[in-house]
Protein backbone atom coordinates (compact mmCIF):
# COMPACT_ATOMS: atom_id res chain seq x y z
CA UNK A 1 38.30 48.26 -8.46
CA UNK A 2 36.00 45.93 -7.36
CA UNK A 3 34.61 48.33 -4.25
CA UNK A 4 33.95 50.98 -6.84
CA UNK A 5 32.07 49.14 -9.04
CA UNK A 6 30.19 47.75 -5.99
CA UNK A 7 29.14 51.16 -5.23
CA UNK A 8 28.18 51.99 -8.82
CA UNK A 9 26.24 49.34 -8.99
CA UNK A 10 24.34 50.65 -6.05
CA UNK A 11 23.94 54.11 -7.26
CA UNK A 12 20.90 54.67 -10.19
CA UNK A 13 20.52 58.49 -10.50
CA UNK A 14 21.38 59.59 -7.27
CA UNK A 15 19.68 56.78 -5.40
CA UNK A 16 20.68 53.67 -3.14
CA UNK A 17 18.91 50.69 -4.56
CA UNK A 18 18.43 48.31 -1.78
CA UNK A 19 19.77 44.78 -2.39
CA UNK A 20 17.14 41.78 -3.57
CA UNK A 21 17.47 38.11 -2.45
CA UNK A 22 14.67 35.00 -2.32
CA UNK A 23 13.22 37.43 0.36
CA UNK A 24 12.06 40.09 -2.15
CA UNK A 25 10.11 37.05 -4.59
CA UNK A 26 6.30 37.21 -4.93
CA UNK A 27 4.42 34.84 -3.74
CA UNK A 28 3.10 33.56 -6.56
CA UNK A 29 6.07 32.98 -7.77
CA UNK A 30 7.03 30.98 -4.69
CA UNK A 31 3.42 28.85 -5.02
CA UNK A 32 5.01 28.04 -8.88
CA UNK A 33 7.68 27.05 -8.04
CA UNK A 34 6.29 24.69 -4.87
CA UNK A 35 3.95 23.54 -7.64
CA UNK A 36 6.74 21.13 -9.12
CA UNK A 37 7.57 19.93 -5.55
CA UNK A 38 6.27 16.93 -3.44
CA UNK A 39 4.69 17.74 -0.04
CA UNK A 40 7.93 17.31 2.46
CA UNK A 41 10.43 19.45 0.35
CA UNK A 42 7.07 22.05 0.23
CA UNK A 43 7.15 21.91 4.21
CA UNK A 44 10.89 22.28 4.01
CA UNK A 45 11.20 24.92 1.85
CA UNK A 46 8.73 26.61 3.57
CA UNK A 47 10.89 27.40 6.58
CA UNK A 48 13.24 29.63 4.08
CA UNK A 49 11.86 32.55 4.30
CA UNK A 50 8.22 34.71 3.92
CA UNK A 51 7.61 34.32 0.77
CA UNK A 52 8.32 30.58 0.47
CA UNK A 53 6.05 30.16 4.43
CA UNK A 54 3.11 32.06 2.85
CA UNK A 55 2.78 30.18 -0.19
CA UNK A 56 3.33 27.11 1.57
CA UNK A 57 -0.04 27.35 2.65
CA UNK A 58 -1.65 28.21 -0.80
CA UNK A 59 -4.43 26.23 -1.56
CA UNK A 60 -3.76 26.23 -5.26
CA UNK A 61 -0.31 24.24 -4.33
CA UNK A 62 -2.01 21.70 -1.92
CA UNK A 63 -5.31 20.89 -4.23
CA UNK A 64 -2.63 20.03 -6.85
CA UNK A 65 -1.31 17.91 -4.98
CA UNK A 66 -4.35 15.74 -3.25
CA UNK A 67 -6.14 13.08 -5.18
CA UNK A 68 -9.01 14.46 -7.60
CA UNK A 69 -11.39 12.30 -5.51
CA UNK A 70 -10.09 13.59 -2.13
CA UNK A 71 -13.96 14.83 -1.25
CA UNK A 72 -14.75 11.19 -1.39
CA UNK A 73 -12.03 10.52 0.96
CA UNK A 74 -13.09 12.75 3.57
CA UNK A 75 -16.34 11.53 3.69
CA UNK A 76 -14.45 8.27 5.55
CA UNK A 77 -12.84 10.81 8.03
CA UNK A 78 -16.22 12.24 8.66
CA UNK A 79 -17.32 8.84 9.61
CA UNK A 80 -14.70 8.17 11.46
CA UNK A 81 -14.72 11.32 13.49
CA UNK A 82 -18.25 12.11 15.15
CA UNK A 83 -19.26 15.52 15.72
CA UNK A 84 -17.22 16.70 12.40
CA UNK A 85 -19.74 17.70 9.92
CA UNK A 86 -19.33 18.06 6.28
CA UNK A 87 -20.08 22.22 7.31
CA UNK A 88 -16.53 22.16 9.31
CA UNK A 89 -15.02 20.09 6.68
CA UNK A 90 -15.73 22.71 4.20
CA UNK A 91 -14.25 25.76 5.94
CA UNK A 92 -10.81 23.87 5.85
CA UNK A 93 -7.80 24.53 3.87
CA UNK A 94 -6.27 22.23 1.09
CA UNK A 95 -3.45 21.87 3.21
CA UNK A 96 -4.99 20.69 6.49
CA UNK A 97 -7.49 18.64 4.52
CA UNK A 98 -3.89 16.69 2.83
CA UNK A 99 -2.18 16.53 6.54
CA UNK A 100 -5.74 14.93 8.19
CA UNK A 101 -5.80 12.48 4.64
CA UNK A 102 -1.87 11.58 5.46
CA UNK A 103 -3.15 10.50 8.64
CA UNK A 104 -4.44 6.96 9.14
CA UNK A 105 -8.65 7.20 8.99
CA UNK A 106 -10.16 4.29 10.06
CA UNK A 107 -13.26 2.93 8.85
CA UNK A 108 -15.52 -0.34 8.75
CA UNK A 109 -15.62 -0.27 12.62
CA UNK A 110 -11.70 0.44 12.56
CA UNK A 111 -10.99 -2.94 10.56
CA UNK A 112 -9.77 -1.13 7.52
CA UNK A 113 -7.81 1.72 6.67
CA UNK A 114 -7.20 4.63 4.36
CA UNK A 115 -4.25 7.29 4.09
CA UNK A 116 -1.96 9.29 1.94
CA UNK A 117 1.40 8.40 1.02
CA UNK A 118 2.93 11.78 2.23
CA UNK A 119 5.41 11.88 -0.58
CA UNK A 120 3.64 11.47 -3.61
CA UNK A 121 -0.28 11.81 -2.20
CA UNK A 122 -1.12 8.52 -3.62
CA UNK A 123 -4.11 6.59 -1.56
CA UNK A 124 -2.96 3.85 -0.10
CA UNK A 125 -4.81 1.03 2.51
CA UNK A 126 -5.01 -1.55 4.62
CA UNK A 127 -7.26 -4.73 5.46
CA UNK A 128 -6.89 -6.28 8.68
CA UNK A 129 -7.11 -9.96 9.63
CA UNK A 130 -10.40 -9.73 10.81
CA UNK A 131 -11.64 -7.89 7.75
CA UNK A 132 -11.36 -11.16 5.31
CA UNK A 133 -13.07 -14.31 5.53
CA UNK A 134 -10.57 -17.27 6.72
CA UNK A 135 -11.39 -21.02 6.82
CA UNK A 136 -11.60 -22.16 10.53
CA UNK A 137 -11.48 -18.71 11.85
CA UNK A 138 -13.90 -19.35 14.72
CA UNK A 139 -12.14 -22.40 15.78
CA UNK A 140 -9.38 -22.26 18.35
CA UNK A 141 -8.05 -25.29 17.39
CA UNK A 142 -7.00 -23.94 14.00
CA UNK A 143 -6.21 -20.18 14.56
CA UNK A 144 -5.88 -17.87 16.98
CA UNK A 145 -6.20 -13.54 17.43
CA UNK A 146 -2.92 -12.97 18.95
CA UNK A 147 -2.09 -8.93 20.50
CA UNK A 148 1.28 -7.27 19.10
CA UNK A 149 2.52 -4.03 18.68
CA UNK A 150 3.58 -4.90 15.09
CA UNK A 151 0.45 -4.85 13.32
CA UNK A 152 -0.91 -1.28 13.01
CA UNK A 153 -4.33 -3.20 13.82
CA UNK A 154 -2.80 -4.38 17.01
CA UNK A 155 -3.52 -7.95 16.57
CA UNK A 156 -3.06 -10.59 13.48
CA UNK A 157 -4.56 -14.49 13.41
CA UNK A 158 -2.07 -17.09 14.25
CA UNK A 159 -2.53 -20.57 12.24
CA UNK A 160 -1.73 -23.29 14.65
CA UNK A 161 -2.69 -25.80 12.45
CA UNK A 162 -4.93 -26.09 9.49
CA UNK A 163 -5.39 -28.58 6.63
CA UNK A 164 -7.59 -26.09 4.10
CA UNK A 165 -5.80 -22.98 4.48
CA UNK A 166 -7.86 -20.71 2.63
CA UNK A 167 -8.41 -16.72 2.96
CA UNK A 168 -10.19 -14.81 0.92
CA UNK A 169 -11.24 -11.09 1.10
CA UNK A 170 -13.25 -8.47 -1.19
CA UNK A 171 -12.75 -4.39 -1.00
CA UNK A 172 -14.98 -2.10 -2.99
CA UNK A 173 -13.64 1.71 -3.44
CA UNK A 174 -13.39 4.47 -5.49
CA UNK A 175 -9.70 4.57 -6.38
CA UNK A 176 -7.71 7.74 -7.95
CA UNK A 177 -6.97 7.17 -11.62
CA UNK A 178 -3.53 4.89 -11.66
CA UNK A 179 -2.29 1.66 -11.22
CA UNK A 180 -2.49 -0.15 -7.71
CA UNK A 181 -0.32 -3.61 -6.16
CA UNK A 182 -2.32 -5.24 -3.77
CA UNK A 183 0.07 -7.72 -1.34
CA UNK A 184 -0.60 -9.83 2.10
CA UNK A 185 1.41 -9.39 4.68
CA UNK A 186 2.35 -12.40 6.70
CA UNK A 187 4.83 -13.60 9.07
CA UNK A 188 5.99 -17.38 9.44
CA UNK A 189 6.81 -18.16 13.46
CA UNK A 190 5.59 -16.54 16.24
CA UNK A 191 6.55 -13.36 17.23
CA UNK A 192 7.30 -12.13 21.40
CA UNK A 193 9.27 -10.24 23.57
CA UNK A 194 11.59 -11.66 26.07
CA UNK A 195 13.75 -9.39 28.52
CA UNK A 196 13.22 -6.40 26.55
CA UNK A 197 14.46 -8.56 23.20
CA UNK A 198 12.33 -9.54 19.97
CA UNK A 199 12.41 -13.38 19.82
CA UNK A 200 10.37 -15.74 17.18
CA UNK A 201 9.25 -18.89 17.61
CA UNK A 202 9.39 -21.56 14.42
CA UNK A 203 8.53 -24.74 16.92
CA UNK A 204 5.25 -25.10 14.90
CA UNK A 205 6.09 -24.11 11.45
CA UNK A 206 5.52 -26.99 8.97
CA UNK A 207 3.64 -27.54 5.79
CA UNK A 208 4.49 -24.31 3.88
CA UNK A 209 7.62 -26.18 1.85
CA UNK A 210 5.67 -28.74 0.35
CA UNK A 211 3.20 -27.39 -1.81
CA UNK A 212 3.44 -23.15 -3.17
CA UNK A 213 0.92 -21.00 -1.43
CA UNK A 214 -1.21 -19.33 -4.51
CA UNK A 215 -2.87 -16.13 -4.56
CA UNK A 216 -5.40 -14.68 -7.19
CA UNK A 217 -6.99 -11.66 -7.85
CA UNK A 218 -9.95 -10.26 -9.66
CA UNK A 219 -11.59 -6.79 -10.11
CA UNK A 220 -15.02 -5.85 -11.16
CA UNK A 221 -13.84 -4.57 -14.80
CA UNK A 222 -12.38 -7.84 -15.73
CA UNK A 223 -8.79 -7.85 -14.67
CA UNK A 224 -7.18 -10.95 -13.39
CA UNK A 225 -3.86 -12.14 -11.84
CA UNK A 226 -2.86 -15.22 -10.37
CA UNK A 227 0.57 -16.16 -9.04
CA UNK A 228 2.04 -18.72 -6.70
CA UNK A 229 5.28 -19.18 -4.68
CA UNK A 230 6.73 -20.97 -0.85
CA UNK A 231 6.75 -19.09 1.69
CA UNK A 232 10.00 -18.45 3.43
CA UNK A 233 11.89 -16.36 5.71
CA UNK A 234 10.55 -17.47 8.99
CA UNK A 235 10.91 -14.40 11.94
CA UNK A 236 10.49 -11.22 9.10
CA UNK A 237 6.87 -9.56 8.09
CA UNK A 238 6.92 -10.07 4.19
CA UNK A 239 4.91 -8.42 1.98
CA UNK A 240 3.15 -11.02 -0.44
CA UNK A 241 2.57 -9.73 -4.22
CA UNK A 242 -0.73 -10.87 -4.91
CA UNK A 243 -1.24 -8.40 -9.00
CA UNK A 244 -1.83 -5.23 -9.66
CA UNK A 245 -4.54 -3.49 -10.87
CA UNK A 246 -5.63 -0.09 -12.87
CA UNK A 247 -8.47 1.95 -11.54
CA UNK A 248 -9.40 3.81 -14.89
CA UNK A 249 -12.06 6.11 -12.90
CA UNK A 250 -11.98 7.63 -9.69
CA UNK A 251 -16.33 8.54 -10.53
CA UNK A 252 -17.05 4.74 -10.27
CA UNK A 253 -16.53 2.20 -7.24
CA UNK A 254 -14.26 -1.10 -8.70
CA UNK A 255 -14.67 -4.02 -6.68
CA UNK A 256 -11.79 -6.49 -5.91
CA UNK A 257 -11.65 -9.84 -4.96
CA UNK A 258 -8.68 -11.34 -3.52
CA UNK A 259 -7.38 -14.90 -1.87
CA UNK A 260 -4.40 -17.13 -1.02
CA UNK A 261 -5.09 -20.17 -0.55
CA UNK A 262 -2.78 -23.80 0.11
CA UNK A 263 -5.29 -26.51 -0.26
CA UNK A 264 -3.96 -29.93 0.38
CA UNK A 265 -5.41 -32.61 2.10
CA UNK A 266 -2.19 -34.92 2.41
CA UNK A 267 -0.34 -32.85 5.26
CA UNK A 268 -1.23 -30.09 6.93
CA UNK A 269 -0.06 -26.32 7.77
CA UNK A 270 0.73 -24.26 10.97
CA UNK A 271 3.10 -21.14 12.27
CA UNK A 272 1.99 -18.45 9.83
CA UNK A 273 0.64 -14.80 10.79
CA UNK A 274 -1.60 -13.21 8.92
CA UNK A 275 -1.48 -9.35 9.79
CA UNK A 276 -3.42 -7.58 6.91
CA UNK A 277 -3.76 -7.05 2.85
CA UNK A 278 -1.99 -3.91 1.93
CA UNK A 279 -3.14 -1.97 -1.04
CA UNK A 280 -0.15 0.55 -2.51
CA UNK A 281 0.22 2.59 -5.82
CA UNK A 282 2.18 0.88 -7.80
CA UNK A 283 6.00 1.18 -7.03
CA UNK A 284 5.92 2.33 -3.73
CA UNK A 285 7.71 0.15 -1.20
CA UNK A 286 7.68 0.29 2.47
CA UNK A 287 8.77 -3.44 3.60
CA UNK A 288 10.65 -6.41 2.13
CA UNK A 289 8.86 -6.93 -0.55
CA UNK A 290 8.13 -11.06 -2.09
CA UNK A 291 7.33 -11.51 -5.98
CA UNK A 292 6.51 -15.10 -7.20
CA UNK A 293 8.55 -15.15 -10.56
CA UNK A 294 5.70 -16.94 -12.20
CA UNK A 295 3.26 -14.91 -12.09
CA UNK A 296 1.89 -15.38 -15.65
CA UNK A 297 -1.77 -14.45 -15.26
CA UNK A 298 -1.93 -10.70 -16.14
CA UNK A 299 -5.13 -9.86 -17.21
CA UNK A 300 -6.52 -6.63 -18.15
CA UNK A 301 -10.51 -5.66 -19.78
CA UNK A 302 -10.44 -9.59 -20.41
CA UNK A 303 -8.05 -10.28 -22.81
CA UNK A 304 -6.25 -13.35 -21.70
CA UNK A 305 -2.19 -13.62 -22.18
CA UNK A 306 -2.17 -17.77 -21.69
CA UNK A 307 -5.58 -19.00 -20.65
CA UNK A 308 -8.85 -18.51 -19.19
CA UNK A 309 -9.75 -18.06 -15.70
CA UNK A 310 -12.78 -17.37 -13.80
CA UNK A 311 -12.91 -16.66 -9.57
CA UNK A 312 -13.67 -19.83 -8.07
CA UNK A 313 -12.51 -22.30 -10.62
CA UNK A 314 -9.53 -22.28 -13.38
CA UNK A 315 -9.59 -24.11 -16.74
CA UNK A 316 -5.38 -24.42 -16.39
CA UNK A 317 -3.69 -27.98 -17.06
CA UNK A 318 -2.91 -28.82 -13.38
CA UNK A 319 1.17 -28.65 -14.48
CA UNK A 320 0.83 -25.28 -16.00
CA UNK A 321 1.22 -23.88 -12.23
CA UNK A 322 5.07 -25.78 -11.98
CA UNK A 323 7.60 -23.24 -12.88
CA UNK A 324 9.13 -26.27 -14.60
CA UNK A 325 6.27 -25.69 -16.87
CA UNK A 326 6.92 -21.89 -17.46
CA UNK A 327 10.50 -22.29 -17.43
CA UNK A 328 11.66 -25.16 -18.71
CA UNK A 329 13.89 -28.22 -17.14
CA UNK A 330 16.15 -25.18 -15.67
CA UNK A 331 14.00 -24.49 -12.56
CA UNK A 332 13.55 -27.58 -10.70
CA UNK A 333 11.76 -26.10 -7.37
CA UNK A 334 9.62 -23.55 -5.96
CA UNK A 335 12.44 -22.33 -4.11
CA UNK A 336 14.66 -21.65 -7.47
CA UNK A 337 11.35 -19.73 -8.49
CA UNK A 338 12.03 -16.76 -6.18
CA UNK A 339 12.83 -12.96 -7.02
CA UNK A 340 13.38 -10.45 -4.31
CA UNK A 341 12.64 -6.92 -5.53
């Protein structure tokens, strides 16, 4: 019974209708549903069949999903690239233009970075060492430009010993609409290779458990953070959260201004790497990821949530920064004031 009403079904007055499948869909249909996708399941459901491959290359799917600013970002792969004009950039399609923008493109005479996060096509970047301004840079008694193949820079600045460990860095850019986490990413001990193995060295670490490392930030628009913790973990790259930030326009450039800074005369500091300042949208994590618990500065369009604060100087009661003061009597030390997200 079931062969017979097979071959009905196959039969329409006198004619064999051939059989439909995901082959026989339009293409437009295809580039609707690839709409609702993020770029690698696109790229994977592209290798289906023809309909799916041909409106895998669509531009109406890929300029959905690139940043409403992405001519802006090409203009820093033009730079980066000589003999690429804006004429060749223009004859492109929306997909290569997102696979060249997922790419790393240097700029700043290769001490920054820009790219797309190839999931979600969110901008993303990356500041290296020599990019910010630190306090005894120039001074080979107090740091050092060590090579490594763990930096995507190639090379981070080695403390050997400081008393006013300060860095401090500024980045103006016109973000996509959204909200951003900025973080530094360090490394306590000293990294190397021995017999094919990764060893780290913590002979010189010191100075980083007596007083909490703080690090601010500030944009152009009036939005603050501050937050403060000890760093730990000696032998693992640690991302640092410094505050986030919303970039309300991608038409206008926002300027940031960002530090960490451990100033204290009484002892001093050594055996920390300083690779780069990472800028992510917010939520996306790649690495081990630090957040001081109090961090109670969150500013945004200047309305203050505890009290004022300006770049350079702050107008908070010197025990305001304890977490005993945030907390109460329960947490005692900066290392009970820890989260790991």
């Amino acid at each position: 019974m079931g062969t017979g009403m097979s071959d009905l079904a196959g039969i329409e007055a006198g004619k064999v209708v051939a059989p439909t499948g995901l082959g026989e869909l339009p293409e437009l249909c295809a580039a609707e549903v690839l709409l609702h996708l993020d770029a690698p399941d696109i790229c994977r459901l592209a290798r289906l069949n023809r309909a799916f491959r041909g409106a895998a290359g669509a531009d109406i799917v890929w300029e959905a999903k690139l940043p409403d600013n992405y001519r802006y970002l090409l203009g820093f792969v033009d730079g980066a690239e000589e003999g690429e004009g804006a004429g060749q950039r223009s004859v492109m399609g929306k997909k290569e233009v997102y696979a060249r923008l997922a790419k790393p493109v240097p700029f700043d005479g290769g001490r920054k970075e820009l790219w797309l996060e190839k999931s979600k096509g969110g901008v993303c970047m990356a500041l290296s060492s020599k990019s910010l301004v630190i306090t005894g840079i120039d001074d080979r008694r107090y740091w050092v430009q060590l090579p490594t193949t763990e930096s995507r820079f190639q090379s981070v600045a080695y403390l050997q010993q400081i008393w006013w460990f300060e860095v401090v860095g500024e980045m103006e850019f016109c973000f996509p609409v959204g909200t951003y986490s900025l973080y530094f990413r360090l490394h306590l001990g000293k990294a190397s290779k021995r017999f094919g193995r990764r060893v780290c060295s913590s002979e010189q670490i010191h100075g980083w458990d007596k007083k909490p490392v703080r690090f601010q930030l500030s944009t152009s628009d009036g939005q603050h953070a501050l937050s403060q913790c000890y760093l730990d973990e000696p032998g693992s790259w640690i991302l640092y959260h410094v505050g986030d930030f919303i970039a309300s326009t991608a038409e206008k450039p926002i300027k940031l201004k960002f530090s960490m800074a451990q100033i204290d005369c009484t002892h001093t500091k050594a055996g920390l790497c300083v690779d780069s300042v990472l800028i992510y949208p917010k939520g996306f994590r790649q690495e081990k990821v630090f957040s001081a618990l109090n961090e109670f500065f969150v500013w945004q369009h200047e309305r203050a949530l505890f009290c004022s604060f300006s770049w350079r100087q702050s107008t908070v009661p010197r025990n305001c920064l304890e977490p005993s003061y945030l907390y109460g009597s329960k947490v005692q030390s900066g290392n009970d004031a820890r989260i790991w997200k």
